[in-house]
Structure formats: C-alpha cells, structure tokens
N, C-alpha and C. Protein backbone atom coordinates (compact mmCIF):
# COMPACT_ATOMS: atom_id res chain seq x y z
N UNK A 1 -14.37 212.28 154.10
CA UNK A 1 -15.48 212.46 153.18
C UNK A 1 -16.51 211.38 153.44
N UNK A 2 -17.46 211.79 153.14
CA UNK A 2 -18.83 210.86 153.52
C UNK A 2 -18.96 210.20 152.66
N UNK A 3 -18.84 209.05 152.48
CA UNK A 3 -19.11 208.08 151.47
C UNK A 3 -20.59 207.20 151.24
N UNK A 4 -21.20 206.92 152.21
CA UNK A 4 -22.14 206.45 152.10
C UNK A 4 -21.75 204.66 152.02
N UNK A 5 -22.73 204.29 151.24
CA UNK A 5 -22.17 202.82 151.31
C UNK A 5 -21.24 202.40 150.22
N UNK A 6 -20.62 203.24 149.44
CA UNK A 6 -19.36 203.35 148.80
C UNK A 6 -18.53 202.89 149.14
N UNK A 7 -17.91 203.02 150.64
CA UNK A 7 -17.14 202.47 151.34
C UNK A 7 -16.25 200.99 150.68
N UNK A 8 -16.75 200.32 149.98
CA UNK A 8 -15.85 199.08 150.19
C UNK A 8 -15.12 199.14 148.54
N UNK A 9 -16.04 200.34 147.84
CA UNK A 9 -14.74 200.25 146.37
C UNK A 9 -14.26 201.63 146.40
N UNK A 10 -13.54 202.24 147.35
CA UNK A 10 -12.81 203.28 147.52
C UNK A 10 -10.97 203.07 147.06
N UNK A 11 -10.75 203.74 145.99
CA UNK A 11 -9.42 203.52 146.21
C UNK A 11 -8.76 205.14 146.67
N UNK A 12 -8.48 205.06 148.02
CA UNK A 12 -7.14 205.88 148.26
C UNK A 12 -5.61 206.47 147.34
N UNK A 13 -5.97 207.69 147.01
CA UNK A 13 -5.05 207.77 145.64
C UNK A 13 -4.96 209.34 145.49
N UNK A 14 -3.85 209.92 146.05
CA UNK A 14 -3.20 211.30 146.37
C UNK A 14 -3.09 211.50 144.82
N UNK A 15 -3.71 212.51 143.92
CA UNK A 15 -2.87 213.11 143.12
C UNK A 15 -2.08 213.98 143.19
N UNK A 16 -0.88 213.83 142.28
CA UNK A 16 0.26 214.95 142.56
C UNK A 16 -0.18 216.39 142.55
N UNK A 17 -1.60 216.48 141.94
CA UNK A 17 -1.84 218.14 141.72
C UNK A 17 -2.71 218.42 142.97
N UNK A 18 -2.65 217.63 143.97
CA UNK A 18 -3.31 217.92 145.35
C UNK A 18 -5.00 218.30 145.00
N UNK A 19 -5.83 217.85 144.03
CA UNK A 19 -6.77 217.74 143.69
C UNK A 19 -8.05 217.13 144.43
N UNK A 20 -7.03 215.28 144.19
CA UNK A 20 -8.18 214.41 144.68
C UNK A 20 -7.29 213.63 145.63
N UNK A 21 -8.62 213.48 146.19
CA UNK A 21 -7.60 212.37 147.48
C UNK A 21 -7.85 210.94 147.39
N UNK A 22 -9.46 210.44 147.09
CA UNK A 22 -9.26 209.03 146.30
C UNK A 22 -10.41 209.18 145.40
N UNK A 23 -10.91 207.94 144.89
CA UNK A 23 -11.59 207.72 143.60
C UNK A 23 -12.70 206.87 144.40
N UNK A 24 -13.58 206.66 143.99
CA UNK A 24 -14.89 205.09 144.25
C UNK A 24 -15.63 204.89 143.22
N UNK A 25 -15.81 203.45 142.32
CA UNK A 25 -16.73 202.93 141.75
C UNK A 25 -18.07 203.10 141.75
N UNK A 26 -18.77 202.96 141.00
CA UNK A 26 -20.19 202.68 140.76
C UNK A 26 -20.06 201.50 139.44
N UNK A 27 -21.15 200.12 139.48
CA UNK A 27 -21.23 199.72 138.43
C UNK A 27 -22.36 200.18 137.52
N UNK A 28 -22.05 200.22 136.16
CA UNK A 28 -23.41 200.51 135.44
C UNK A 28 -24.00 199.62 134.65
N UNK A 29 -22.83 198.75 133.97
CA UNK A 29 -23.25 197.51 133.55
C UNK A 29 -22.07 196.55 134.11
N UNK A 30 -22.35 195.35 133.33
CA UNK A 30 -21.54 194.41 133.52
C UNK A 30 -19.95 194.72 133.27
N UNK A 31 -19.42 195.20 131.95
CA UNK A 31 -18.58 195.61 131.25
C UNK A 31 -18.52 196.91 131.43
N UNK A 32 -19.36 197.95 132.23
CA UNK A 32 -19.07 199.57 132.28
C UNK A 32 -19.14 200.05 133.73
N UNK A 33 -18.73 200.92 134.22
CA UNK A 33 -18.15 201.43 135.88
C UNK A 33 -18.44 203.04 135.41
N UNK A 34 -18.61 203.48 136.17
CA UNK A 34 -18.35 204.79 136.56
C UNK A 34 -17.39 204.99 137.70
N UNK A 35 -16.06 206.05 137.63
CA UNK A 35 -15.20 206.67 138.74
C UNK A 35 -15.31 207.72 138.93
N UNK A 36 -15.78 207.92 140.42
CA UNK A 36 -15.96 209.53 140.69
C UNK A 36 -14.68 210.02 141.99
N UNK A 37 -14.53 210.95 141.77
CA UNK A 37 -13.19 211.72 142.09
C UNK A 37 -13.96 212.11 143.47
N UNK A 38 -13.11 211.87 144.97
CA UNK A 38 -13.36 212.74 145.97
C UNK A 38 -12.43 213.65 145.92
N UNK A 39 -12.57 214.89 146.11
CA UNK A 39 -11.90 216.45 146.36
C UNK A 39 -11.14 216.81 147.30
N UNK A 40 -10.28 217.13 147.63
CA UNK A 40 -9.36 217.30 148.48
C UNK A 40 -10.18 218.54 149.75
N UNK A 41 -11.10 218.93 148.50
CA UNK A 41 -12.05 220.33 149.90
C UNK A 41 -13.81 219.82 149.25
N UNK A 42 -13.89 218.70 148.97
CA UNK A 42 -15.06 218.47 148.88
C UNK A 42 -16.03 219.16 147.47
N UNK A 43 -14.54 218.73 146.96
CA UNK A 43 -15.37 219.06 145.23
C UNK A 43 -16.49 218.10 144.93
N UNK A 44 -17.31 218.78 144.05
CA UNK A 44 -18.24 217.73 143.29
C UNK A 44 -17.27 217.75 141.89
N UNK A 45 -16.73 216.67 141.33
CA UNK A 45 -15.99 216.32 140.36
C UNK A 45 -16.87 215.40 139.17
N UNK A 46 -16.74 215.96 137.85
CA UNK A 46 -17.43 214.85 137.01
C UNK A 46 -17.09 213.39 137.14
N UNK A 47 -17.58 212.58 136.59
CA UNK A 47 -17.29 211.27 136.85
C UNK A 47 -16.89 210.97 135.41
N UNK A 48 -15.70 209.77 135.51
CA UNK A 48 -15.14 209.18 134.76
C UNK A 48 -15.87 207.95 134.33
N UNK A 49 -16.55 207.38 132.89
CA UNK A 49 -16.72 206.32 132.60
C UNK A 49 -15.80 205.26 131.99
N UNK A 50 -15.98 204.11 132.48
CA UNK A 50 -15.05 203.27 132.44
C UNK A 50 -15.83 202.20 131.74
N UNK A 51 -14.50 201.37 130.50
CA UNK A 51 -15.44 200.18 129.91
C UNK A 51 -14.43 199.01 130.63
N UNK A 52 -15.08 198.90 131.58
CA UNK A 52 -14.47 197.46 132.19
C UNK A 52 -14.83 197.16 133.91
N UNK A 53 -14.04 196.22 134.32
CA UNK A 53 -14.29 196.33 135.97
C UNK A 53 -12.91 196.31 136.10
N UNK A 54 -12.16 195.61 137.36
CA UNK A 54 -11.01 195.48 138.44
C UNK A 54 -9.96 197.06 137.74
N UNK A 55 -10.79 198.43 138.14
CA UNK A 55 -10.22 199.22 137.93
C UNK A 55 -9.00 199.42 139.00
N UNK A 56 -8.34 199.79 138.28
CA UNK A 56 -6.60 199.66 138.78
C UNK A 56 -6.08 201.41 138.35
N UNK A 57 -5.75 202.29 139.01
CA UNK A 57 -5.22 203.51 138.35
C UNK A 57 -4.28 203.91 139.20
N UNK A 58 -3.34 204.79 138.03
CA UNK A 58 -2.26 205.56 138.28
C UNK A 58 -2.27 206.97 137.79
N UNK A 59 -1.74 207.50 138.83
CA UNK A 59 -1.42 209.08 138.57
C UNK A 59 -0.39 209.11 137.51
N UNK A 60 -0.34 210.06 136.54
CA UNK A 60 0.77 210.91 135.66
C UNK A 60 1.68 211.90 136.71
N UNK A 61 2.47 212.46 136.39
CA UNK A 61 3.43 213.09 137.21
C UNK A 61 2.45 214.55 137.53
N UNK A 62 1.40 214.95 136.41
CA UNK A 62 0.89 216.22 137.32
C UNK A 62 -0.04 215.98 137.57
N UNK A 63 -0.70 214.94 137.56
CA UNK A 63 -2.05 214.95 137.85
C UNK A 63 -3.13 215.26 137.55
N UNK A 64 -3.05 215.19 136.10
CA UNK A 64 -3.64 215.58 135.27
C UNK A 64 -4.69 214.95 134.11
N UNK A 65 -3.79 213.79 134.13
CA UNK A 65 -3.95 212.41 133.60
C UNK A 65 -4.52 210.97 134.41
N UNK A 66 -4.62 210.39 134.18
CA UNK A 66 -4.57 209.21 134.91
C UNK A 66 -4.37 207.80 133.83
N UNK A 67 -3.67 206.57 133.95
CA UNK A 67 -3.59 205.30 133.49
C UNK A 67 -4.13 204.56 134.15
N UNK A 68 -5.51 203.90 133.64
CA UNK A 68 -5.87 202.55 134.28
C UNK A 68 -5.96 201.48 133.60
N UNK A 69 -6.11 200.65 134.48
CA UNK A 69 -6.36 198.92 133.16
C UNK A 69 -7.60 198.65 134.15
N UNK A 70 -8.19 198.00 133.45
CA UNK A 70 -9.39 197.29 133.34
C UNK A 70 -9.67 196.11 132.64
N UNK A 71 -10.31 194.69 132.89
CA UNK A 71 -10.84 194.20 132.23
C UNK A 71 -12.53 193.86 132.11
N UNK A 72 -12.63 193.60 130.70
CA UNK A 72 -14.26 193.01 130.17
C UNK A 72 -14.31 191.91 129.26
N UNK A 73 -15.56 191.41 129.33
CA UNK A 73 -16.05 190.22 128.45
C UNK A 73 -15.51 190.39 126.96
N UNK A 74 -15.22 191.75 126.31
CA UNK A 74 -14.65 191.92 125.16
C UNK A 74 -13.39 191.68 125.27
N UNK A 75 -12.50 191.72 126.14
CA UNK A 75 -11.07 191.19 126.33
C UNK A 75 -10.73 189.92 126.63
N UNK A 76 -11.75 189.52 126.75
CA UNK A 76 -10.99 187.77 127.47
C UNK A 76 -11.22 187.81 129.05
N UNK A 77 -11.54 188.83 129.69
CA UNK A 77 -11.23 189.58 130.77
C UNK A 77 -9.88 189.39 131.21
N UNK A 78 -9.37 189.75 130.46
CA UNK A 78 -7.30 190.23 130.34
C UNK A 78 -7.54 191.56 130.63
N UNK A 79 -6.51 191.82 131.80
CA UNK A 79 -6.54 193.58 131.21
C UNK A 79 -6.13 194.66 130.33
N UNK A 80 -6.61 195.65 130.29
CA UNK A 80 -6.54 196.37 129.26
C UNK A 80 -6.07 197.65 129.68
N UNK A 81 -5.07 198.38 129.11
CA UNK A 81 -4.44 199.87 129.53
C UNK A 81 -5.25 200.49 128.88
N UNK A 82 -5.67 202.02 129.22
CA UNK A 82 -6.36 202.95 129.14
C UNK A 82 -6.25 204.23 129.71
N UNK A 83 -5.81 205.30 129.36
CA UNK A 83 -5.93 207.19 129.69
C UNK A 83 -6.85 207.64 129.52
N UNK A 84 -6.78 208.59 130.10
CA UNK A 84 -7.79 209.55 130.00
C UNK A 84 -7.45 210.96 130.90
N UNK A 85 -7.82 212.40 130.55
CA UNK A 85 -7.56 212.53 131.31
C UNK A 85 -8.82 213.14 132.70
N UNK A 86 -8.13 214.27 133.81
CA UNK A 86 -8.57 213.74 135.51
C UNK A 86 -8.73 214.97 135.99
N UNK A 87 -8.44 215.87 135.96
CA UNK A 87 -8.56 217.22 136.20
C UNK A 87 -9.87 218.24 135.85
N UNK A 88 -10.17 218.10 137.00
CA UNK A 88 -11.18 219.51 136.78
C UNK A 88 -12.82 219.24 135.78
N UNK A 89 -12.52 220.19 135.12
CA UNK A 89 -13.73 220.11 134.21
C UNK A 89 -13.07 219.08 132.79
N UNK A 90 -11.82 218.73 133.07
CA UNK A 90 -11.32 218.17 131.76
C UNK A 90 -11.53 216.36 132.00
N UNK A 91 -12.01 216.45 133.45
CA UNK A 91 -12.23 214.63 133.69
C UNK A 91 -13.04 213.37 132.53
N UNK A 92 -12.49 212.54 132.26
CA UNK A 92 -13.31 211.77 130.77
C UNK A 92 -13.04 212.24 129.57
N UNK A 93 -11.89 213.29 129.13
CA UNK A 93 -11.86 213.64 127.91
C UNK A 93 -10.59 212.82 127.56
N UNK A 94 -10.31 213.07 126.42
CA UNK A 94 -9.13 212.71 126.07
C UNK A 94 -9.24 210.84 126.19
N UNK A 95 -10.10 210.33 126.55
CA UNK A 95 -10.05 209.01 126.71
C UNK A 95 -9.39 208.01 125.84
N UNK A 96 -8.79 207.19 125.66
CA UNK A 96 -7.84 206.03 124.78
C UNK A 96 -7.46 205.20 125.16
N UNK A 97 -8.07 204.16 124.14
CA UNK A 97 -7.55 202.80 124.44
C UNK A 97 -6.39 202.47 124.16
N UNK A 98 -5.29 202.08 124.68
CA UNK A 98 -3.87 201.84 124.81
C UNK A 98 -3.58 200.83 123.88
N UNK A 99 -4.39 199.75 123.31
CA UNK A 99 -4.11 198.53 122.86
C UNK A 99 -3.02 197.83 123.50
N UNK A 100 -3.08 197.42 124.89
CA UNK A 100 -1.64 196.72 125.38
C UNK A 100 -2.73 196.50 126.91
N UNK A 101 -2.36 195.01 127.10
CA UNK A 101 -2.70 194.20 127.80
C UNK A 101 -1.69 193.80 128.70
N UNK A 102 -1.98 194.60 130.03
CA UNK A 102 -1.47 194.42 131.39
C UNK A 102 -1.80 195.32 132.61
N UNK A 103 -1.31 195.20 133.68
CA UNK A 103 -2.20 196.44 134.46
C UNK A 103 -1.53 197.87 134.64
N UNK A 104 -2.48 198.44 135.25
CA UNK A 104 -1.59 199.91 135.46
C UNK A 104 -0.19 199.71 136.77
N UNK A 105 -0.13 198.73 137.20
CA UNK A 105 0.65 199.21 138.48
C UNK A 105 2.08 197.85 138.31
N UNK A 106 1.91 197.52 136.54
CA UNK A 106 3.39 196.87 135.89
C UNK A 106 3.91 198.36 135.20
N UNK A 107 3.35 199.78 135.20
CA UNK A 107 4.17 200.70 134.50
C UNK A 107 4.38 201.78 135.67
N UNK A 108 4.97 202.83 134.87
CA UNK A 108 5.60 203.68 135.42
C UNK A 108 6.25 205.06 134.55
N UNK A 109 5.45 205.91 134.97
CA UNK A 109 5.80 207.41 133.48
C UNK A 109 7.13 207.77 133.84
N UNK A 110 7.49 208.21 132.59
CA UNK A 110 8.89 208.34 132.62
C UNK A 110 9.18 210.16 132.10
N UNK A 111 7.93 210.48 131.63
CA UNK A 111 7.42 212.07 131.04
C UNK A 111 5.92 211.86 131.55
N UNK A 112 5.40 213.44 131.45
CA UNK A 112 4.10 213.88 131.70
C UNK A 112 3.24 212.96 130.83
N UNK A 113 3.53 212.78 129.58
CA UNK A 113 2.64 211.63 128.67
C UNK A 113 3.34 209.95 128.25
N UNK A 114 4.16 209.87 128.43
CA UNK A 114 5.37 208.47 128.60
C UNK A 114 5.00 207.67 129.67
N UNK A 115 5.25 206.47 129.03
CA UNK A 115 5.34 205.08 130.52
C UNK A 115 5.76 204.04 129.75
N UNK A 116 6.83 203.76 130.53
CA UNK A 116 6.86 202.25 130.77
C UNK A 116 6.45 201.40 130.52
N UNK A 117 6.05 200.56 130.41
CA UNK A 117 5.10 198.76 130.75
C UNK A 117 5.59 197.63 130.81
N UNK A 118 5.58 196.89 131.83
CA UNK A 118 5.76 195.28 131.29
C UNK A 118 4.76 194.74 130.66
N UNK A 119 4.90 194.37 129.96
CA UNK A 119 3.43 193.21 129.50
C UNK A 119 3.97 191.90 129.11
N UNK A 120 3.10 191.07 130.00
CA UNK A 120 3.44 189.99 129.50
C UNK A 120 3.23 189.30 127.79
N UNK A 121 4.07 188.34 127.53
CA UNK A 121 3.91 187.78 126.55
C UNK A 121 2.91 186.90 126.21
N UNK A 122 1.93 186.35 127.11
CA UNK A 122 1.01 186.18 126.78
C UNK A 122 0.21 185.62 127.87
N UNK A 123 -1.10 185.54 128.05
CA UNK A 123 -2.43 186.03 128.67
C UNK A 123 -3.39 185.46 128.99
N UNK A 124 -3.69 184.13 129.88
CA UNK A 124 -4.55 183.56 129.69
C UNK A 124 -6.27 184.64 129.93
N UNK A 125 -7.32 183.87 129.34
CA UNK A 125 -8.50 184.23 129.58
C UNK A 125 -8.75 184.52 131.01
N UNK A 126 -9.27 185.18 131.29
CA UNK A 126 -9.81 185.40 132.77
C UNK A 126 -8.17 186.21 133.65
N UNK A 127 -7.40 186.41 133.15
CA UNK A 127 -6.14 186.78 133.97
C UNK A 127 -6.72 188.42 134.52
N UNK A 128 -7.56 189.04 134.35
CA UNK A 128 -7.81 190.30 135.18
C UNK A 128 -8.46 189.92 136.10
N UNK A 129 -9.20 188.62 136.27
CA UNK A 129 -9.57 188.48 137.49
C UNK A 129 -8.92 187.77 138.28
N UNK A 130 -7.88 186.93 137.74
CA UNK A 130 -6.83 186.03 138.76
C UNK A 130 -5.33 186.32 138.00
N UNK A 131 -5.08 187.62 138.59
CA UNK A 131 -3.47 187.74 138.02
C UNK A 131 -2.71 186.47 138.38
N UNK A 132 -2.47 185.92 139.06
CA UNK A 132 -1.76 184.79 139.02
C UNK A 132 -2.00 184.23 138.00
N UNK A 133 -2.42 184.11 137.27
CA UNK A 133 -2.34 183.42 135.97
C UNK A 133 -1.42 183.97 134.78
N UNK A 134 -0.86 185.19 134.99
CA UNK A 134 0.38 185.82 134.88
C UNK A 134 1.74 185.70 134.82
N UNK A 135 1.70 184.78 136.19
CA UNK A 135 2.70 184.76 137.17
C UNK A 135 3.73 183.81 136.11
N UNK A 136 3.75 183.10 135.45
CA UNK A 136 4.84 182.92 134.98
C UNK A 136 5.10 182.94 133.44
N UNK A 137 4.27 184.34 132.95
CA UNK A 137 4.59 184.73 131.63
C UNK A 137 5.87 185.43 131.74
N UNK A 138 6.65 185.69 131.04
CA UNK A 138 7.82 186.67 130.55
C UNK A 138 7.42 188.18 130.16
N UNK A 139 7.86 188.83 130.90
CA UNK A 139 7.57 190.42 130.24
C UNK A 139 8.07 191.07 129.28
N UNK A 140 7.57 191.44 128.51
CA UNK A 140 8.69 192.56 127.74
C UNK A 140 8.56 193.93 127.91
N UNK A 141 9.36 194.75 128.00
CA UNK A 141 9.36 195.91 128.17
C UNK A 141 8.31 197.20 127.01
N UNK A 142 7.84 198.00 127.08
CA UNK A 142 7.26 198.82 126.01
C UNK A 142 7.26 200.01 126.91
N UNK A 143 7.49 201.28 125.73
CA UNK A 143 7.21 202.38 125.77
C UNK A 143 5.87 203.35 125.20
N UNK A 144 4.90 203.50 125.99
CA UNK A 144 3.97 204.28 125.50
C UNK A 144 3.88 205.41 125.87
N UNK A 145 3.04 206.09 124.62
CA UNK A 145 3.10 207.38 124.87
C UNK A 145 1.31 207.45 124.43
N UNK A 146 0.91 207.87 126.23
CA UNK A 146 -0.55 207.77 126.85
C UNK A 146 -2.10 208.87 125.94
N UNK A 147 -0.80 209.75 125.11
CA UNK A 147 -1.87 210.49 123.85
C UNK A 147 -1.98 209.57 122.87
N UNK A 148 -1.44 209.70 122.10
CA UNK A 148 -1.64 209.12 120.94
C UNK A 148 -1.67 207.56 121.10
N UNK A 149 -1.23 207.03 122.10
CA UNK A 149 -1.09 205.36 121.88
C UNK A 149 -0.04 205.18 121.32
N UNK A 150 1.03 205.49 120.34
CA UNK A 150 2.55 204.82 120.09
C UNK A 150 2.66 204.06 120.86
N UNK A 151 3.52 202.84 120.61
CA UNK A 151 3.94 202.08 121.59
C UNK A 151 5.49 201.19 120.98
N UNK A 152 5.87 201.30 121.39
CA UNK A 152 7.40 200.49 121.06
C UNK A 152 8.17 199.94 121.74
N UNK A 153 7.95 198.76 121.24
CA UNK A 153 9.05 197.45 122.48
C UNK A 153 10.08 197.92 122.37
N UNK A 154 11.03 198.25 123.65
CA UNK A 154 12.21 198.42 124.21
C UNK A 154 13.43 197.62 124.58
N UNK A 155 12.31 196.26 125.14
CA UNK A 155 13.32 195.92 125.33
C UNK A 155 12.50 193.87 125.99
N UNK A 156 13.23 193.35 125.23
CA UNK A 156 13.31 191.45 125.70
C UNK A 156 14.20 191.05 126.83
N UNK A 157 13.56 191.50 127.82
CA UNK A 157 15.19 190.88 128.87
C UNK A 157 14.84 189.54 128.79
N UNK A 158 16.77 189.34 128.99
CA UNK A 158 17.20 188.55 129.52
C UNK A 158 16.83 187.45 130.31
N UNK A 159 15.98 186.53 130.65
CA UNK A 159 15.41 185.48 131.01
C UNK A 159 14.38 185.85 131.39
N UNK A 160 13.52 184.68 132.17
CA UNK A 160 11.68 184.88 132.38
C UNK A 160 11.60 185.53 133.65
N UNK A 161 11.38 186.72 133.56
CA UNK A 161 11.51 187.49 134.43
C UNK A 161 9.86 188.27 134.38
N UNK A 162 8.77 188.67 135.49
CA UNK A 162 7.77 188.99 136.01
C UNK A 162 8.24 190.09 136.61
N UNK A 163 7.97 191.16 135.97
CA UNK A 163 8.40 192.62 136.42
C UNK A 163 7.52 193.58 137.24
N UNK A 164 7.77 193.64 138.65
CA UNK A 164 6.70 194.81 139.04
C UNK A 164 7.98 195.94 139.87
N UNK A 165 7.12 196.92 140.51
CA UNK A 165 7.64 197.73 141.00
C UNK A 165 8.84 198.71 140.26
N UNK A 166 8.34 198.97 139.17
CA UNK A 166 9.00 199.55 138.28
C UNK A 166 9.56 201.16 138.62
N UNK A 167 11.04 201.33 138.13
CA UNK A 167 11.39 202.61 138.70
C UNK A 167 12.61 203.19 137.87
N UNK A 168 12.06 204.08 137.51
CA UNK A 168 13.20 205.06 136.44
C UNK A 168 14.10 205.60 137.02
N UNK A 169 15.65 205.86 136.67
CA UNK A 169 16.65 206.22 137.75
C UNK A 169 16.45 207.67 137.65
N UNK A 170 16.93 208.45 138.32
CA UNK A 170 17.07 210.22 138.08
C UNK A 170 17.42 210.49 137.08
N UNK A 171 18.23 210.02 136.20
CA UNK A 171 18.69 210.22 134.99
C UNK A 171 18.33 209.68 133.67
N UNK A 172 17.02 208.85 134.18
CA UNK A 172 16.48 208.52 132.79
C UNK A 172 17.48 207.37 132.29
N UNK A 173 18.42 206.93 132.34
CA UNK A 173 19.11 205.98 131.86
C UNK A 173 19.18 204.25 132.37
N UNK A 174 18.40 203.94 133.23
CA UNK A 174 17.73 203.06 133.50
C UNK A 174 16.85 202.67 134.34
N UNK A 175 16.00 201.51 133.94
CA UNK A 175 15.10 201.45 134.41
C UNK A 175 14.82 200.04 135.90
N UNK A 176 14.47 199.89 136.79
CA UNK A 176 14.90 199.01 137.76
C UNK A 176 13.47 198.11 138.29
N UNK A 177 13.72 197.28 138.26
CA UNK A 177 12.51 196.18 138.36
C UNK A 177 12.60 195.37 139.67
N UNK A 178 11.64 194.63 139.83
CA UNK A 178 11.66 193.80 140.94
C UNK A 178 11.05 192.41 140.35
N UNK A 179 11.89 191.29 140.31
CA UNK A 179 11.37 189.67 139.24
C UNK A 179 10.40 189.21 140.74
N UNK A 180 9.05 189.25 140.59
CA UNK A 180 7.83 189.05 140.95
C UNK A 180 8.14 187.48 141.60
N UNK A 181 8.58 186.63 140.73
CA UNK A 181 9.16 185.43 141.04
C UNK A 181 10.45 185.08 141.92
N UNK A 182 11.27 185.80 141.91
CA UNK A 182 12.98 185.84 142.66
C UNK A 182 12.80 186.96 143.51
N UNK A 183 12.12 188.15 143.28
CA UNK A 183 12.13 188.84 144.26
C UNK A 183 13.71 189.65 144.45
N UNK A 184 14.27 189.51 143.43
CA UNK A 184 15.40 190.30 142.90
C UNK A 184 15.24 191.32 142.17
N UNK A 185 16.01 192.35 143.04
CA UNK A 185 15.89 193.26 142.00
C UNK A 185 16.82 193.40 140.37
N UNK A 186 16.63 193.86 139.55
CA UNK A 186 17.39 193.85 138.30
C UNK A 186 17.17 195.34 137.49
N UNK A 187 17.77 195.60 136.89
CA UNK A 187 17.96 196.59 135.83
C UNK A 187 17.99 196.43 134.56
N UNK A 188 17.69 197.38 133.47
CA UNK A 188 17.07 197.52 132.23
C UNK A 188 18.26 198.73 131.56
N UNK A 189 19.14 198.96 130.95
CA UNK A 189 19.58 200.39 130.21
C UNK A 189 18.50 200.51 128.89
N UNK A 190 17.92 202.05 129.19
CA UNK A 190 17.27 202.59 128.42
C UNK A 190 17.94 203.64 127.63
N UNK A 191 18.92 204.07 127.85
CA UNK A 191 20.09 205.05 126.92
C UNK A 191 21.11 204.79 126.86
C-alpha cells in the first residue's frame, strides 16, 4: 500500500477478520491522533480518533474490536487502556475509556469482550513515554470486560513480579506470564 510519507508511524497489525493489514497515525493535536486502517484490498476505511499519543493496539479475537493504550497531558502521560470498536463502517463507535493504567501489549483477551491486564501498582508521571519507569512496579492482575469497563482484580501474585507476554492456557484455567525482570516464566490459576 502506498503510504506516502506515513511511512515512519505505520504499525503492521494482521486482524484476525483478514480486514486490515496495518494501521498509521496522523497527529491532530497534542493530546489527539487520528488511526486510519489500511485494507487488506485497498479499502478506504473510516478513521479512528484517538485521545492520546504512543498508540499501542491489539486485536480482539475477531477483529472486530480493538484495545489500545495511549497516553496524554490529562494522564500524567501514564498510559491509559481504551476500546473501541474496528470493523467496517462500525470503526470509532463503541469507544471507552477503560479507567486502568497500563499498555495494551501487558493484556491478553481471554473472550471476544474479556482481557486480562497487568497493571502496575503504581506509575510514575511521564511512564508512557519511558516505560522503564515501570520496570520495577509490581503487577496485579485484572479482568476487564472491554464493553462496559467492569474490571476486577484477580489476582496479587506472589512477589514483585513485571508481567509481559501474557498467555491463557487452552483451557482457560491458567494464565502464564513472563517476569520482565527474571525473564522467567510463571503461572497464575484462574479457575
């Protein structure tokens, strides 16, 4: 796809519904972005507005949805979780603020509207622009559910542990992490 001078905020990003093949920025303000969808056959796709920058997104299991975090000057520039959904003529609807501060790529859906999250316990200012400043908060586990926003801590592990690479077993009964710091992997029982 022809990008133009787009080129350098392209993110590469297969949705499962074989839709789009990646996304690229535009800024509009300081605190607001626009994401526009490239097409797998060269759709013109509405564009997604975004209140933040260091957009970060994840696919839902159909592709239908999308989870991103973002941060802005109204956050601390911490990031911020956010849905919406991605499909078609339905792109920008459904939009919601998550209230939960961390990025999209510490979770992981566990249902078509469910995820995961680590979030850390707490956040310095400016941490969406230098995640390392992260790096040695403690996570706790939460369950959201990307409509409505519910959210419910799951779970306090077991020592200071920095959770990425998050992964639900086939059976839904636990969940498997990678400590960002040790570089060990560890496990979570969720049933």
């Amino acid at each position: 796809a022809a990008l133009g001078d787009k080129d350098d905020t392209v993110y590469p990003s297969w949705s499962p519904n074989n839709q789009t093949v990646a996304m690229y920025t535009e800024g509009v303000s300081f605190d607001q972005q626009r994401v526009y969808f490239v097409g797998l056959n060269n759709e013109n796709f509405k564009a997604l507005t975004i209140e933040g920058r260091g957009f970060e997104p994840k696919w839902s299991p159909r592709g239908d949805q999308l989870l991103y975090s973002v941060y802005s000057s109204g956050s601390d520039l911490k990031p911020e979780l956010w849905a919406a959904d991605a499909q078609g003529e339905n792109i920008g609807t459904g939009r919601i603020k998550l209230n939960v501060q961390t990025w999209a790529d510490k979770c992981v859906f566990s249902a078509a509207t469910e995820v995961y999250c680590a979030v850390p316990q707490s956040l310095e200012e400016g941490a969406g622009l230098f995640p390392d400043l992260a790096k040695n908060s403690q996570d706790n586990l939460y369950k959201i559910n990307i409509q409505t926003g519910m959210k419910k801590l799951v779970a306090i592990p077991d020592g200071n542990f920095s959770m990425s690479d998050l992964i639900i077993s086939s059976n839904g009964y636990y969940l498997y992490f990678t400590d960002a710091n040790t570089g060990k992997i560890n496990k979570i029982k969720l049933k």
